[in-house]
PDB file of N, CA and C in Angstrom:
ATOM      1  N   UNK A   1      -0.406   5.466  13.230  1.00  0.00           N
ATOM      2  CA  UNK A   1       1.003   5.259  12.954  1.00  0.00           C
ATOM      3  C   UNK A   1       1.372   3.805  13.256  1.00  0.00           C
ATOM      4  N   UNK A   2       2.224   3.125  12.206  1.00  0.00           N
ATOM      5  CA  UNK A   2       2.659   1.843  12.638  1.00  0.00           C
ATOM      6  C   UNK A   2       4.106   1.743  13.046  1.00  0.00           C
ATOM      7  N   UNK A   3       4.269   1.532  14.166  1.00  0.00           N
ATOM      8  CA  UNK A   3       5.474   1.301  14.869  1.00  0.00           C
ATOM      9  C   UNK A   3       6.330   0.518  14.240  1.00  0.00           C
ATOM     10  N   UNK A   4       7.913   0.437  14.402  1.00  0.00           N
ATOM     11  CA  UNK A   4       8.769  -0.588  13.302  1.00  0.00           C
ATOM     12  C   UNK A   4       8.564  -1.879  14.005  1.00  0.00           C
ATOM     13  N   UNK A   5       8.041  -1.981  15.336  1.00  0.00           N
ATOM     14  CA  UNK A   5       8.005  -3.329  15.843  1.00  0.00           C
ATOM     15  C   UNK A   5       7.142  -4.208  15.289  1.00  0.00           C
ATOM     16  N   UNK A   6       5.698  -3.609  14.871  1.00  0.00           N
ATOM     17  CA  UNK A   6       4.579  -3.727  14.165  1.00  0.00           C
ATOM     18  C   UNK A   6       4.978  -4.148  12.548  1.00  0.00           C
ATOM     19  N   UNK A   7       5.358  -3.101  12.479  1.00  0.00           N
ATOM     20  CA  UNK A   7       5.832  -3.663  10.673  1.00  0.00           C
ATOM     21  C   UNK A   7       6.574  -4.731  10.896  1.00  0.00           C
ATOM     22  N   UNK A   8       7.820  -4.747  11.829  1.00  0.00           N
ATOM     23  CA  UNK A   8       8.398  -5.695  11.466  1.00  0.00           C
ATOM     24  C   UNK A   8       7.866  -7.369  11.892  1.00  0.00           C
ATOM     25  N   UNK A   9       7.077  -7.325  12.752  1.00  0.00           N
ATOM     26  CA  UNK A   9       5.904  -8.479  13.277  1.00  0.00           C
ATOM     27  C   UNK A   9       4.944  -8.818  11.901  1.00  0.00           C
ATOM     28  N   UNK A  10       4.735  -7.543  11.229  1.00  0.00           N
ATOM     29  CA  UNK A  10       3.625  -8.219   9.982  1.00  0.00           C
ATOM     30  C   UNK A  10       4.763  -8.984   9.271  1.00  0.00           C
ATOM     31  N   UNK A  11       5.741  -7.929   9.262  1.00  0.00           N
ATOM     32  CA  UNK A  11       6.523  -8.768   7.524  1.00  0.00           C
ATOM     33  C   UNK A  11       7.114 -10.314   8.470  1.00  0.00           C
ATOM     34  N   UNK A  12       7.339 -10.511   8.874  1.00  0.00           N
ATOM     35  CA  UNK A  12       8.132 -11.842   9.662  1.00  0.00           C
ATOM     36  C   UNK A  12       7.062 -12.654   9.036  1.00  0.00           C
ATOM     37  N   UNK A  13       5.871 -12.446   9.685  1.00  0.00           N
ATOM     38  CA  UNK A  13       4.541 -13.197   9.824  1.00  0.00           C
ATOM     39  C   UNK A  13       3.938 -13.340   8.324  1.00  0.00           C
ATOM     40  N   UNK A  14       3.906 -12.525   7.833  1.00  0.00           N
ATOM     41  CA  UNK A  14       3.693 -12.185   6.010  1.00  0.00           C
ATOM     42  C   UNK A  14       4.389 -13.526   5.450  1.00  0.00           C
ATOM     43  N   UNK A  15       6.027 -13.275   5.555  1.00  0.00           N
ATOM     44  CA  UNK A  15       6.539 -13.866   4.085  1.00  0.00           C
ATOM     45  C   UNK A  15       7.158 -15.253   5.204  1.00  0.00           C
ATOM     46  N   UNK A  16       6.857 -15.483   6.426  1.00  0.00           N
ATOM     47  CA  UNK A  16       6.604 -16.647   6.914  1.00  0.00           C
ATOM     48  C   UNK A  16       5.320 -17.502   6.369  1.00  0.00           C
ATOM     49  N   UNK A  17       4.590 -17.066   6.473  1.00  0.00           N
ATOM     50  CA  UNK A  17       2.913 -17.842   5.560  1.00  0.00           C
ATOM     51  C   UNK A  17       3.668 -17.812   4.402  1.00  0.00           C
ATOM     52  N   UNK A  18       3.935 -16.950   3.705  1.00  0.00           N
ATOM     53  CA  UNK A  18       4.473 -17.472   2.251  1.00  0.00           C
ATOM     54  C   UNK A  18       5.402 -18.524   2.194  1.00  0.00           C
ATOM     55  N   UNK A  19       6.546 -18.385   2.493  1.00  0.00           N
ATOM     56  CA  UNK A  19       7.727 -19.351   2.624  1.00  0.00           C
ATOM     57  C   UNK A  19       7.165 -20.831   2.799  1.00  0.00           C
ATOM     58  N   UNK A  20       5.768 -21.221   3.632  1.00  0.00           N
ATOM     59  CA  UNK A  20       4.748 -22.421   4.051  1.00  0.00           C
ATOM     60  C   UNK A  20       4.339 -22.387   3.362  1.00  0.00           C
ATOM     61  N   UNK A  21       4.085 -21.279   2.068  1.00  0.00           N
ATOM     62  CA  UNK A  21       2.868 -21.921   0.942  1.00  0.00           C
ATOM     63  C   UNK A  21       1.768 -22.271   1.431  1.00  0.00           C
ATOM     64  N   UNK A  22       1.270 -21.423   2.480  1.00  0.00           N
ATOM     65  CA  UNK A  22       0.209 -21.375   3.601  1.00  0.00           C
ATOM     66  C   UNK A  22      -1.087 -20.219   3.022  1.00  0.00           C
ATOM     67  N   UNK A  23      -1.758 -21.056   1.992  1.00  0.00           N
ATOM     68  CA  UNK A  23      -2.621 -19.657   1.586  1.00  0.00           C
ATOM     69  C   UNK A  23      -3.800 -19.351   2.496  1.00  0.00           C
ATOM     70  N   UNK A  24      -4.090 -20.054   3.104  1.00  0.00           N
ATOM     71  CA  UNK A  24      -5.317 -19.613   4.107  1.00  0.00           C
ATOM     72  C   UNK A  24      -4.421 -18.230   4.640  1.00  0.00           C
ATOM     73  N   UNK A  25      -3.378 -18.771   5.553  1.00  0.00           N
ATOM     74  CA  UNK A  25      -2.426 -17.865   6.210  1.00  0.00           C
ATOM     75  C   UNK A  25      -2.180 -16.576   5.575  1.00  0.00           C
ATOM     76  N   UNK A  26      -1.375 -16.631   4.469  1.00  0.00           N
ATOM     77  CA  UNK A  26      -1.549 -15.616   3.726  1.00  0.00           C
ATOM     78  C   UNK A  26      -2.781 -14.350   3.690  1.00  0.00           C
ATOM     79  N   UNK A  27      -3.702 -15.023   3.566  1.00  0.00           N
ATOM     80  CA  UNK A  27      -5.045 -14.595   3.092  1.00  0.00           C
ATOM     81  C   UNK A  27      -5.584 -13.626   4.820  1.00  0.00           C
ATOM     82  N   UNK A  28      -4.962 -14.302   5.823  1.00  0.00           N
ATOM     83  CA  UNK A  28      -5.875 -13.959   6.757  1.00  0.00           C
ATOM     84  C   UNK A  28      -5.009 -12.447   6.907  1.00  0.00           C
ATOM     85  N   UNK A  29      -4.384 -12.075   6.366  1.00  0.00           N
ATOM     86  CA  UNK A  29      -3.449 -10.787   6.416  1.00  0.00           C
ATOM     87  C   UNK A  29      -4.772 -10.022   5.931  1.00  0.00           C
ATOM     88  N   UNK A  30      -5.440  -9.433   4.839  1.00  0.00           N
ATOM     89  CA  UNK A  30      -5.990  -8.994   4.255  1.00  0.00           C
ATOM     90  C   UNK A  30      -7.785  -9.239   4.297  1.00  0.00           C
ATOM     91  N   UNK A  31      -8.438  -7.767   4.354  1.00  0.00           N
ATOM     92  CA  UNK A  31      -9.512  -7.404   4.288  1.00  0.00           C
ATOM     93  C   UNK A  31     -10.413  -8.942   3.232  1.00  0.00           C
ATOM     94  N   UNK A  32     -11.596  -9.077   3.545  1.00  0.00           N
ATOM     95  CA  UNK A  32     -12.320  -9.461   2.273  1.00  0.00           C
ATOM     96  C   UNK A  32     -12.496  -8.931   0.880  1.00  0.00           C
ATOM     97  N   UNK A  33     -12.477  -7.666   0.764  1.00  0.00           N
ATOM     98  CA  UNK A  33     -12.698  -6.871  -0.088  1.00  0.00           C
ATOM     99  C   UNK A  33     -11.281  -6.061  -0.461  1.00  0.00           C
ATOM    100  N   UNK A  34     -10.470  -6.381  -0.426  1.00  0.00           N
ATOM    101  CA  UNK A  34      -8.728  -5.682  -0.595  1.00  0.00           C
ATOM    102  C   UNK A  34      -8.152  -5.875  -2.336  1.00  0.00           C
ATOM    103  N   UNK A  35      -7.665  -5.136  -2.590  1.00  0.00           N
ATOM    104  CA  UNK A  35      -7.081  -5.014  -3.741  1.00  0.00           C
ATOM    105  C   UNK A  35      -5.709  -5.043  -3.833  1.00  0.00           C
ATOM    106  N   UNK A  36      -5.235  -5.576  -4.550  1.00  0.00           N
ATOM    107  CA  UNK A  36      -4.235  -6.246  -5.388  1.00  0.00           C
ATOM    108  C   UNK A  36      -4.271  -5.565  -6.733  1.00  0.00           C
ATOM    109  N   UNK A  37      -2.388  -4.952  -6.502  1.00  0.00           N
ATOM    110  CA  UNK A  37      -1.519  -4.311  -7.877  1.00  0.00           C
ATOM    111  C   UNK A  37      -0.374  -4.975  -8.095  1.00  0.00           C
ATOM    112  N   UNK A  38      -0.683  -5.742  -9.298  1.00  0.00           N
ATOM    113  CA  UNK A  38       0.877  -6.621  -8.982  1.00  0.00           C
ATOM    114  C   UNK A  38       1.137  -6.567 -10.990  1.00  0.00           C
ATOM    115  N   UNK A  39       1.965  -6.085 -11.443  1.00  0.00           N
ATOM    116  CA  UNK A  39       2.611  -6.405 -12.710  1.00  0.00           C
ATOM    117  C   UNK A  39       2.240  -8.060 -13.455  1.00  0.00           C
ATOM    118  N   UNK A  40       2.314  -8.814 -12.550  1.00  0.00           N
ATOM    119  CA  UNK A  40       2.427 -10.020 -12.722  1.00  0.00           C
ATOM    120  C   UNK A  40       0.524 -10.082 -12.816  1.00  0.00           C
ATOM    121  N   UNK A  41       0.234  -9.872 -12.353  1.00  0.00           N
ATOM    122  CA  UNK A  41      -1.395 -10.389 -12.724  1.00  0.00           C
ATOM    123  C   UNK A  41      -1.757  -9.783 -13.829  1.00  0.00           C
ATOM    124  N   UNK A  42      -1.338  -9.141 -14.687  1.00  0.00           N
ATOM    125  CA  UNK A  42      -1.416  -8.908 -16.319  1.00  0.00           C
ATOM    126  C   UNK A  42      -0.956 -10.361 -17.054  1.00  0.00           C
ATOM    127  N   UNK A  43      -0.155 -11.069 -16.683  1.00  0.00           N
ATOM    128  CA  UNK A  43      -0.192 -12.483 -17.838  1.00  0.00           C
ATOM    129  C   UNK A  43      -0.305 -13.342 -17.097  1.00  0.00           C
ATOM    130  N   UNK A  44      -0.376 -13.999 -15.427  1.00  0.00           N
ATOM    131  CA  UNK A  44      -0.925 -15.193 -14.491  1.00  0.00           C
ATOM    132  C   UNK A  44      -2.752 -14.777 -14.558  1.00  0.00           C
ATOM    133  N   UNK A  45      -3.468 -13.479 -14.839  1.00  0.00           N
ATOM    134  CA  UNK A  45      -4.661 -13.570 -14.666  1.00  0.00           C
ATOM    135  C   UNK A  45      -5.178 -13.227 -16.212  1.00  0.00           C
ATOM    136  N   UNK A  46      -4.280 -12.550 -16.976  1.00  0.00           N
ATOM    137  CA  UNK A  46      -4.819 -12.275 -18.169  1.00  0.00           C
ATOM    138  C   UNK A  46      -6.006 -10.584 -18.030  1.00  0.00           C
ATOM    139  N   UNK A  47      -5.589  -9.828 -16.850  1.00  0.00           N
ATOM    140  CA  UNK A  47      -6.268  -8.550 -16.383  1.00  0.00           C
ATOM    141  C   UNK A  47      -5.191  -7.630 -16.484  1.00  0.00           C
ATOM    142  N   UNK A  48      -5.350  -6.735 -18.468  1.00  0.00           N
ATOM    143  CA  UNK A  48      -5.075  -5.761 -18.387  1.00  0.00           C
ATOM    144  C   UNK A  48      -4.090  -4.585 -17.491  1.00  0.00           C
ATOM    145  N   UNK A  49      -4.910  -4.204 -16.292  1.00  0.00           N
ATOM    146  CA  UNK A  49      -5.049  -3.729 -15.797  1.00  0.00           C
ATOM    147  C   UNK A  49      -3.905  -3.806 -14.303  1.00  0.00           C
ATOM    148  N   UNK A  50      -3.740  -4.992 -14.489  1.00  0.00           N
ATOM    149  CA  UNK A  50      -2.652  -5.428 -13.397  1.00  0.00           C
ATOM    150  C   UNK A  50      -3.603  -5.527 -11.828  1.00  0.00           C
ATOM    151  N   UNK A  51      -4.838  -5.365 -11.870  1.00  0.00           N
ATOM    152  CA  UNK A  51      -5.214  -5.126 -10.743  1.00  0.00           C
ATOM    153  C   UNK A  51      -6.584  -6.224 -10.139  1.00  0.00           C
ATOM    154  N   UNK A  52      -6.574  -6.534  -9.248  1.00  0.00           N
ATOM    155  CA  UNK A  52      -7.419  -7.848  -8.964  1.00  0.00           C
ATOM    156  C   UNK A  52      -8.407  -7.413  -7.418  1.00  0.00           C
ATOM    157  N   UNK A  53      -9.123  -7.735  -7.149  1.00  0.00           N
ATOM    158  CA  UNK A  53      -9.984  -6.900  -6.376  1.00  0.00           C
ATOM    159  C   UNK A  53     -10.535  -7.880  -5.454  1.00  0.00           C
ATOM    160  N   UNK A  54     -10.806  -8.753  -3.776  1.00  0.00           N
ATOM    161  CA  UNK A  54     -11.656  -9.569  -3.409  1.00  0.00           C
ATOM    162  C   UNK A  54     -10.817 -11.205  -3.436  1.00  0.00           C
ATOM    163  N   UNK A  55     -10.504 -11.456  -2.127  1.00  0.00           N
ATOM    164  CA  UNK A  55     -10.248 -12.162  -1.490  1.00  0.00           C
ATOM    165  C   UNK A  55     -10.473 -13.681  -2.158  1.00  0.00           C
ATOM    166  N   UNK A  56     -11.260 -13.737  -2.587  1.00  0.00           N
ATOM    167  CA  UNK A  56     -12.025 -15.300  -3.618  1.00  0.00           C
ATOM    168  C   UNK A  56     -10.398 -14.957  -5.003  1.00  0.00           C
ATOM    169  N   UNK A  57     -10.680 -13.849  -5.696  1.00  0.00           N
ATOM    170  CA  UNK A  57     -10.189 -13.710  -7.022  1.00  0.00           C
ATOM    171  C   UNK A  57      -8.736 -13.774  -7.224  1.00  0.00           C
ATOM    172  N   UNK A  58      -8.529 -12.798  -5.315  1.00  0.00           N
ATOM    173  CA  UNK A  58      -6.862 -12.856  -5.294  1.00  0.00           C
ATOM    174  C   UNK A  58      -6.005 -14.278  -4.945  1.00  0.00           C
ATOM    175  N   UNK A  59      -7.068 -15.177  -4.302  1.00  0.00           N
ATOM    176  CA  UNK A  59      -6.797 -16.305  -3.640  1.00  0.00           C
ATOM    177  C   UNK A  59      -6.362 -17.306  -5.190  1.00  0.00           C
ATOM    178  N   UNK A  60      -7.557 -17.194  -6.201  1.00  0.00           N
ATOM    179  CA  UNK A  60      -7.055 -17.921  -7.610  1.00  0.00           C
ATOM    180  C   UNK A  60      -5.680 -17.583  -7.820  1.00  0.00           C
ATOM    181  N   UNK A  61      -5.423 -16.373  -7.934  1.00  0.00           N
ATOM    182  CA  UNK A  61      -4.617 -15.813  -8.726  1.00  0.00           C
ATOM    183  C   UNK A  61      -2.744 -16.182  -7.508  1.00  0.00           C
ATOM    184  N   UNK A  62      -2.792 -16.145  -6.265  1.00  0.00           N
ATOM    185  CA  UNK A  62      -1.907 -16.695  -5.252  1.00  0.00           C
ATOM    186  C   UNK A  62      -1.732 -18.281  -5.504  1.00  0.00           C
ATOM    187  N   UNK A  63      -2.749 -18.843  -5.189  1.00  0.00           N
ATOM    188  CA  UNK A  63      -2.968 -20.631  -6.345  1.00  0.00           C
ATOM    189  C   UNK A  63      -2.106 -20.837  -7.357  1.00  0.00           C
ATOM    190  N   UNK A  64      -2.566 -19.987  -8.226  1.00  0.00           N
ATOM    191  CA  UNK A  64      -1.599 -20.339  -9.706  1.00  0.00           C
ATOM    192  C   UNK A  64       0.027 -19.902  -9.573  1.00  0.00           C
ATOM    193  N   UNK A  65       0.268 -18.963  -8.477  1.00  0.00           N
ATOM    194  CA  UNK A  65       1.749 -18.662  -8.201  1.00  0.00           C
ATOM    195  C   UNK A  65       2.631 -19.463  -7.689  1.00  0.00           C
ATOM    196  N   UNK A  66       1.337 -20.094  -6.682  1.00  0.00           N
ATOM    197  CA  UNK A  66       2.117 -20.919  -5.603  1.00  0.00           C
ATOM    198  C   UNK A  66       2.352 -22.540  -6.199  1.00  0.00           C
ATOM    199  N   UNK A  67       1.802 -22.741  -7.514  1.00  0.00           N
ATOM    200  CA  UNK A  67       1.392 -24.024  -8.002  1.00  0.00           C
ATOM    201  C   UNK A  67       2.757 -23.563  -9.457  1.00  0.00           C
ATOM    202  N   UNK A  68       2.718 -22.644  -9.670  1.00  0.00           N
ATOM    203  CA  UNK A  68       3.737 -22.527 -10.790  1.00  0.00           C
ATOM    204  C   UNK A  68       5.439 -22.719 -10.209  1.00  0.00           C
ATOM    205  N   UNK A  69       5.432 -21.866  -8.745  1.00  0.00           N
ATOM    206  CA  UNK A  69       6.575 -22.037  -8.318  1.00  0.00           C
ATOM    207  C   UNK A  69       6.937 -22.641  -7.182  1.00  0.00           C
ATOM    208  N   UNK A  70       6.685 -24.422  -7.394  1.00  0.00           N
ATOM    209  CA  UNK A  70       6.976 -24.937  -5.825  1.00  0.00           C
ATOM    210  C   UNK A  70       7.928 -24.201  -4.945  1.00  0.00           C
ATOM    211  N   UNK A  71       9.439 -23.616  -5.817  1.00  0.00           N
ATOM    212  CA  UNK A  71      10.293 -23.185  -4.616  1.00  0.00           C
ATOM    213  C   UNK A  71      10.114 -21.970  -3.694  1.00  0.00           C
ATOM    214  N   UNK A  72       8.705 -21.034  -4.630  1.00  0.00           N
ATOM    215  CA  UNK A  72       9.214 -20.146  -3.491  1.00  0.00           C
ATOM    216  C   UNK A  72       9.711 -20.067  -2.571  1.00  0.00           C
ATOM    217  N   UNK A  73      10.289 -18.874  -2.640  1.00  0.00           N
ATOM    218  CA  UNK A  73      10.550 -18.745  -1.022  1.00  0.00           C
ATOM    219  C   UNK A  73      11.120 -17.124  -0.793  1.00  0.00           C
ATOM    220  N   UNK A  74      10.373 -16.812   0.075  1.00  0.00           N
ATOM    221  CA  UNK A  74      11.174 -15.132   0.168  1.00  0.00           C
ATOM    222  C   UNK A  74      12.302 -14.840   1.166  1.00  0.00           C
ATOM    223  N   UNK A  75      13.160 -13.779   1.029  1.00  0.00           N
ATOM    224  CA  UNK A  75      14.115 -13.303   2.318  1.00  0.00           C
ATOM    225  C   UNK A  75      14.054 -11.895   2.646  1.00  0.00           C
ATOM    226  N   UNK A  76      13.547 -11.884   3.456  1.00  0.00           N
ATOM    227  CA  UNK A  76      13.599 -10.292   3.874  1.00  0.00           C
ATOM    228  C   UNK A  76      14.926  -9.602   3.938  1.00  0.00           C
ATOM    229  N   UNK A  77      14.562  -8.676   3.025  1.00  0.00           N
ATOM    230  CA  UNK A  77      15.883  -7.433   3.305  1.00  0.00           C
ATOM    231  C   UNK A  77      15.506  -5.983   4.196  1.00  0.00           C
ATOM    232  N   UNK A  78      14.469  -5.610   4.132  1.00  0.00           N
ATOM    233  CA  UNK A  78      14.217  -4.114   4.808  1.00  0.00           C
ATOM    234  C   UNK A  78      12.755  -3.878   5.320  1.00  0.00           C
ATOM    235  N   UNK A  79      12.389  -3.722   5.971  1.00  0.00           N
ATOM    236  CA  UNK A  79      10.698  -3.177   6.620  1.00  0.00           C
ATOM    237  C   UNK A  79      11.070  -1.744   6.461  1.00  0.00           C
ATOM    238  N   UNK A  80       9.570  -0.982   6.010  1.00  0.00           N
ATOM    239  CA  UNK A  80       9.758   0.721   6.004  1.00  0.00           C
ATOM    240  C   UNK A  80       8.358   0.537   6.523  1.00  0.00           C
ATOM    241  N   UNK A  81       8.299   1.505   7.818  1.00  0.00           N
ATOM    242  CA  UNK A  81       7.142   1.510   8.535  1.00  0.00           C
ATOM    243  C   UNK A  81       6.056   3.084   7.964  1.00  0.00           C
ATOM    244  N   UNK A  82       5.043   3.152   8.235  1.00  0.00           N
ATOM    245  CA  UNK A  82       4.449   4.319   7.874  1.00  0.00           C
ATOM    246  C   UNK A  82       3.669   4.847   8.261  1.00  0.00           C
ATOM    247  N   UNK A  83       2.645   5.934   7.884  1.00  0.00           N
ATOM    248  CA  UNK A  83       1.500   6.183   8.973  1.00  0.00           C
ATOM    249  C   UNK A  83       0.506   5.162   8.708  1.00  0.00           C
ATOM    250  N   UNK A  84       0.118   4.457   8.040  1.00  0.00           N
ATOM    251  CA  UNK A  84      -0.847   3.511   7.816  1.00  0.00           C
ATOM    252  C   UNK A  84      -0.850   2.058   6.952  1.00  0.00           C
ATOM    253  N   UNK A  85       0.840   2.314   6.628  1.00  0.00           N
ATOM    254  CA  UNK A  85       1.388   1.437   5.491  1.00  0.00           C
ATOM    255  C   UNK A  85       2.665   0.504   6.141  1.00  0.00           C
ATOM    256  N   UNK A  86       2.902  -0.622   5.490  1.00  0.00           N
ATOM    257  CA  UNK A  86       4.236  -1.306   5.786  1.00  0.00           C
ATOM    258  C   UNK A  86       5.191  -1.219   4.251  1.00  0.00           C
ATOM    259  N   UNK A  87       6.069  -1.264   3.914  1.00  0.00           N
ATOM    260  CA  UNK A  87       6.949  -1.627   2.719  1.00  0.00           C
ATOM    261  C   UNK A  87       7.955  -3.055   3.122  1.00  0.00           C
ATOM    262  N   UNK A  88       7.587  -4.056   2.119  1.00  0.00           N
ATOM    263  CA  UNK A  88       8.694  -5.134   2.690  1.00  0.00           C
ATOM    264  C   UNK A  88       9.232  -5.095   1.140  1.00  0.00           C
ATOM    265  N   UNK A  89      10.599  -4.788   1.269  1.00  0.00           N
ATOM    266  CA  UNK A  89      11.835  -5.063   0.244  1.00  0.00           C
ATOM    267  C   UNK A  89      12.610  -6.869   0.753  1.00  0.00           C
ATOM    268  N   UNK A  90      12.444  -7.204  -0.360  1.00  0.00           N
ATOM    269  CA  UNK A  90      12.728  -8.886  -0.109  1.00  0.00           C
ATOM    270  C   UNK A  90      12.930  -9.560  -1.754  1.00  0.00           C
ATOM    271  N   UNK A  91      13.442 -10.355  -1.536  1.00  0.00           N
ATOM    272  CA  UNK A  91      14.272 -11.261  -2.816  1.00  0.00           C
ATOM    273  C   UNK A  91      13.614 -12.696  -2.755  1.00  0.00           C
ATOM    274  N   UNK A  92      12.929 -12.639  -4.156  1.00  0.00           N
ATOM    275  CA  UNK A  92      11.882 -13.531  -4.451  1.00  0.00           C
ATOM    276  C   UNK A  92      12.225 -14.152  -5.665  1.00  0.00           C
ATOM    277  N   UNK A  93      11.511 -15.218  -6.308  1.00  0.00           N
ATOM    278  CA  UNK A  93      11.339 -15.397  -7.271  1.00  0.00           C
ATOM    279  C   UNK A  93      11.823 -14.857  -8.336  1.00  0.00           C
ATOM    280  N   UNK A  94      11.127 -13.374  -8.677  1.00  0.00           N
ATOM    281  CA  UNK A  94      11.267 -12.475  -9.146  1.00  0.00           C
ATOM    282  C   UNK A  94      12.954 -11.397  -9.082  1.00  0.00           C
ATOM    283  N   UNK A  95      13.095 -12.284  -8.443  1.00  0.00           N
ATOM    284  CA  UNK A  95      14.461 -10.863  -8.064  1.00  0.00           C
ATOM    285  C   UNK A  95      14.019 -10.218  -6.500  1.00  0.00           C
ATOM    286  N   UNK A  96      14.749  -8.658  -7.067  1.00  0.00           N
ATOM    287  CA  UNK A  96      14.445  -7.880  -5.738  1.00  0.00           C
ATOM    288  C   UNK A  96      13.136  -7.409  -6.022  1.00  0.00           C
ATOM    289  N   UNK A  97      12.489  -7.333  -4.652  1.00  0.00           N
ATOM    290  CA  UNK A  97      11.237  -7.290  -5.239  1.00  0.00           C
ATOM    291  C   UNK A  97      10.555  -6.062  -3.434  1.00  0.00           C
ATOM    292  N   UNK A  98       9.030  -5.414  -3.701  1.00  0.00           N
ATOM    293  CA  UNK A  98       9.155  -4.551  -2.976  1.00  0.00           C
ATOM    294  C   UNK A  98       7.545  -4.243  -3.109  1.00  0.00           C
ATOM    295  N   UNK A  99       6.786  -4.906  -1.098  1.00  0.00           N
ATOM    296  CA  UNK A  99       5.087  -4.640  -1.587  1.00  0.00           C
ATOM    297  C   UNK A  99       5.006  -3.851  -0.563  1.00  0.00           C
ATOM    298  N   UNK A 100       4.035  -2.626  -0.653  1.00  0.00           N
ATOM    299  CA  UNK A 100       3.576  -1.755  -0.250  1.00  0.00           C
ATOM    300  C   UNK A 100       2.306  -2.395   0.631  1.00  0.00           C
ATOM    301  N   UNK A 101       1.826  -2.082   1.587  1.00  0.00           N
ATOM    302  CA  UNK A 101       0.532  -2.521   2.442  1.00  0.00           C
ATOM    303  C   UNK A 101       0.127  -1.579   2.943  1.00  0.00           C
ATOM    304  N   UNK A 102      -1.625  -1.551   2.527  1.00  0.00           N
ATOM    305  CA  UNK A 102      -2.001  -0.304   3.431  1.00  0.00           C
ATOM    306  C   UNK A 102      -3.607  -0.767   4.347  1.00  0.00           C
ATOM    307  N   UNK A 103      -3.045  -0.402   5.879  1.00  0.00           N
ATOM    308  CA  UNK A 103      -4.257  -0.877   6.828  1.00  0.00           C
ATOM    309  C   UNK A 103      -5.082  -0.308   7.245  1.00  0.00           C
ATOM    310  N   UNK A 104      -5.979  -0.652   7.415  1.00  0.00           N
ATOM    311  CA  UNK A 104      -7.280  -0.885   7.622  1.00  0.00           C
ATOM    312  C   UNK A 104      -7.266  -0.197   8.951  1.00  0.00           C
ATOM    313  N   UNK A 105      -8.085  -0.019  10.042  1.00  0.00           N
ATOM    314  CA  UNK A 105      -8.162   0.908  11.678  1.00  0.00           C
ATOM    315  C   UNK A 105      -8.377  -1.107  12.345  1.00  0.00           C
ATOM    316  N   UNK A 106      -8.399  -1.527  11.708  1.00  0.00           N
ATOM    317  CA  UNK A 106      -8.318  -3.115  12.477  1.00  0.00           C
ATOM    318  C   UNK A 106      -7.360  -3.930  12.120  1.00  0.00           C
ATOM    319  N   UNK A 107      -6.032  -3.819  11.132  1.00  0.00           N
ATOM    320  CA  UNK A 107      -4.966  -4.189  11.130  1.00  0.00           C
ATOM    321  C   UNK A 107      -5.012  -4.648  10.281  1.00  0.00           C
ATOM    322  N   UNK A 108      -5.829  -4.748   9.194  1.00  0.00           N
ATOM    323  CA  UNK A 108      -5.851  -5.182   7.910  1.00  0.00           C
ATOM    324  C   UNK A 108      -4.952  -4.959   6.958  1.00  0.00           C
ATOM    325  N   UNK A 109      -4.864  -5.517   5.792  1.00  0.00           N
ATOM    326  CA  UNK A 109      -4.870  -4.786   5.031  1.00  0.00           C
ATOM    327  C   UNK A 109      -5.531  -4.814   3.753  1.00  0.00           C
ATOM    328  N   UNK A 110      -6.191  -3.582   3.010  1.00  0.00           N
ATOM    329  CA  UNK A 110      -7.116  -3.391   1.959  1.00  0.00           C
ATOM    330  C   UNK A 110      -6.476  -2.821   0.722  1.00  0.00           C
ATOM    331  N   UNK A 111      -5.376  -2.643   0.792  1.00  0.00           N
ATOM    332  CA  UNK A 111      -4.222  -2.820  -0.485  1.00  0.00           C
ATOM    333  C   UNK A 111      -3.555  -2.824  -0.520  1.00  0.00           C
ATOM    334  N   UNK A 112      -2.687  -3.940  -1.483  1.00  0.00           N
ATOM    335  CA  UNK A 112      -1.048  -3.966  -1.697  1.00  0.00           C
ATOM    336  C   UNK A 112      -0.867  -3.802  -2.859  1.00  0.00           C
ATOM    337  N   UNK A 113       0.393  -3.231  -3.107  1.00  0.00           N
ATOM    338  CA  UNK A 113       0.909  -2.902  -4.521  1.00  0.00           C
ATOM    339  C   UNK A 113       2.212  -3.559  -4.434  1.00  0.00           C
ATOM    340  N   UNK A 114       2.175  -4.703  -5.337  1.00  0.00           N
ATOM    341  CA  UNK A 114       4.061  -5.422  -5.703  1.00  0.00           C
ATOM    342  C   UNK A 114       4.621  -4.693  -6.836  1.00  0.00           C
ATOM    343  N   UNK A 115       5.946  -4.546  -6.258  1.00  0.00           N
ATOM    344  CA  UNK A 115       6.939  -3.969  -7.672  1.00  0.00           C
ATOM    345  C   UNK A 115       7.974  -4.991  -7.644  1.00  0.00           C
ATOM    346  N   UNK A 116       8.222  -4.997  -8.914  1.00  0.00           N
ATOM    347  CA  UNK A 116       9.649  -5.853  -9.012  1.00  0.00           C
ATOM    348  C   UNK A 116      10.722  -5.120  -9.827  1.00  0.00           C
ATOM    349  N   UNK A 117      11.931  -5.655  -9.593  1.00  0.00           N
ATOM    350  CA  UNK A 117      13.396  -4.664 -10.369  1.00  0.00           C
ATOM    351  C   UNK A 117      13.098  -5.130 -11.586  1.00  0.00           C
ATOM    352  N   UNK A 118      13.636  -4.351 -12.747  1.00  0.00           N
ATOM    353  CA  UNK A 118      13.186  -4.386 -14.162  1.00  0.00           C
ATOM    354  C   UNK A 118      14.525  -5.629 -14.465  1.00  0.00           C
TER     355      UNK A 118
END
């Protein structure tokens, strides 16, 4: 079970590395081998599938985001804690926007799924 103190320590720490455009940082959130579901990697990667697999591939594909949109920048609106998952609802780029994380027994995490408002 992840405590809300916990979730709310990842997401701070999460879309803090982002907001720095800190991709090492970013990166050290997540497994070597973790998968990535994001809408958006159907036309930034040209994969069908929306889905990107491995730390090297997701790191390209974070590159070309972070290089397309100097301003990012995210704001947290809500942490939803879970038995093994975090949810951060936050206003991006994209709009409102909303990634799912699911960890690892060492605090990882080995998949996220991004949604964005239509």
């Amino acid at each position: 079970m992840i405590s809300s103190d916990a979730a709310e320590r990842f997401a701070d720490d999460w879309i803090a590395a982002w907001n720095a455009h800190d991709l090492e940082k970013i990166l050290s959130h997540y497994t070597d081998d973790f998968e990535m579901s994001s809408p958006v990697i159907v036309s930034f990667m040209n994969e069908p599938s929306g889905k990107l697999k491995g730390k090297a591939v997701v790191s390209e594909y974070w590159s070309k985001a972070l290089g397309k949109f100097p301003e990012l920048r995210f704001e947290k609106l809500h942490v939803l804690a879970g038995t093994n998952s975090v949810t951060i609802v936050y206003h991006g780029v994209r709009g409102l926007s909303a990634e799912v994380f699911h960890f690892n027994d060492q605090g990882k995490v080995y998949a996220a799924y991004a949604h964005y408002a239509p």
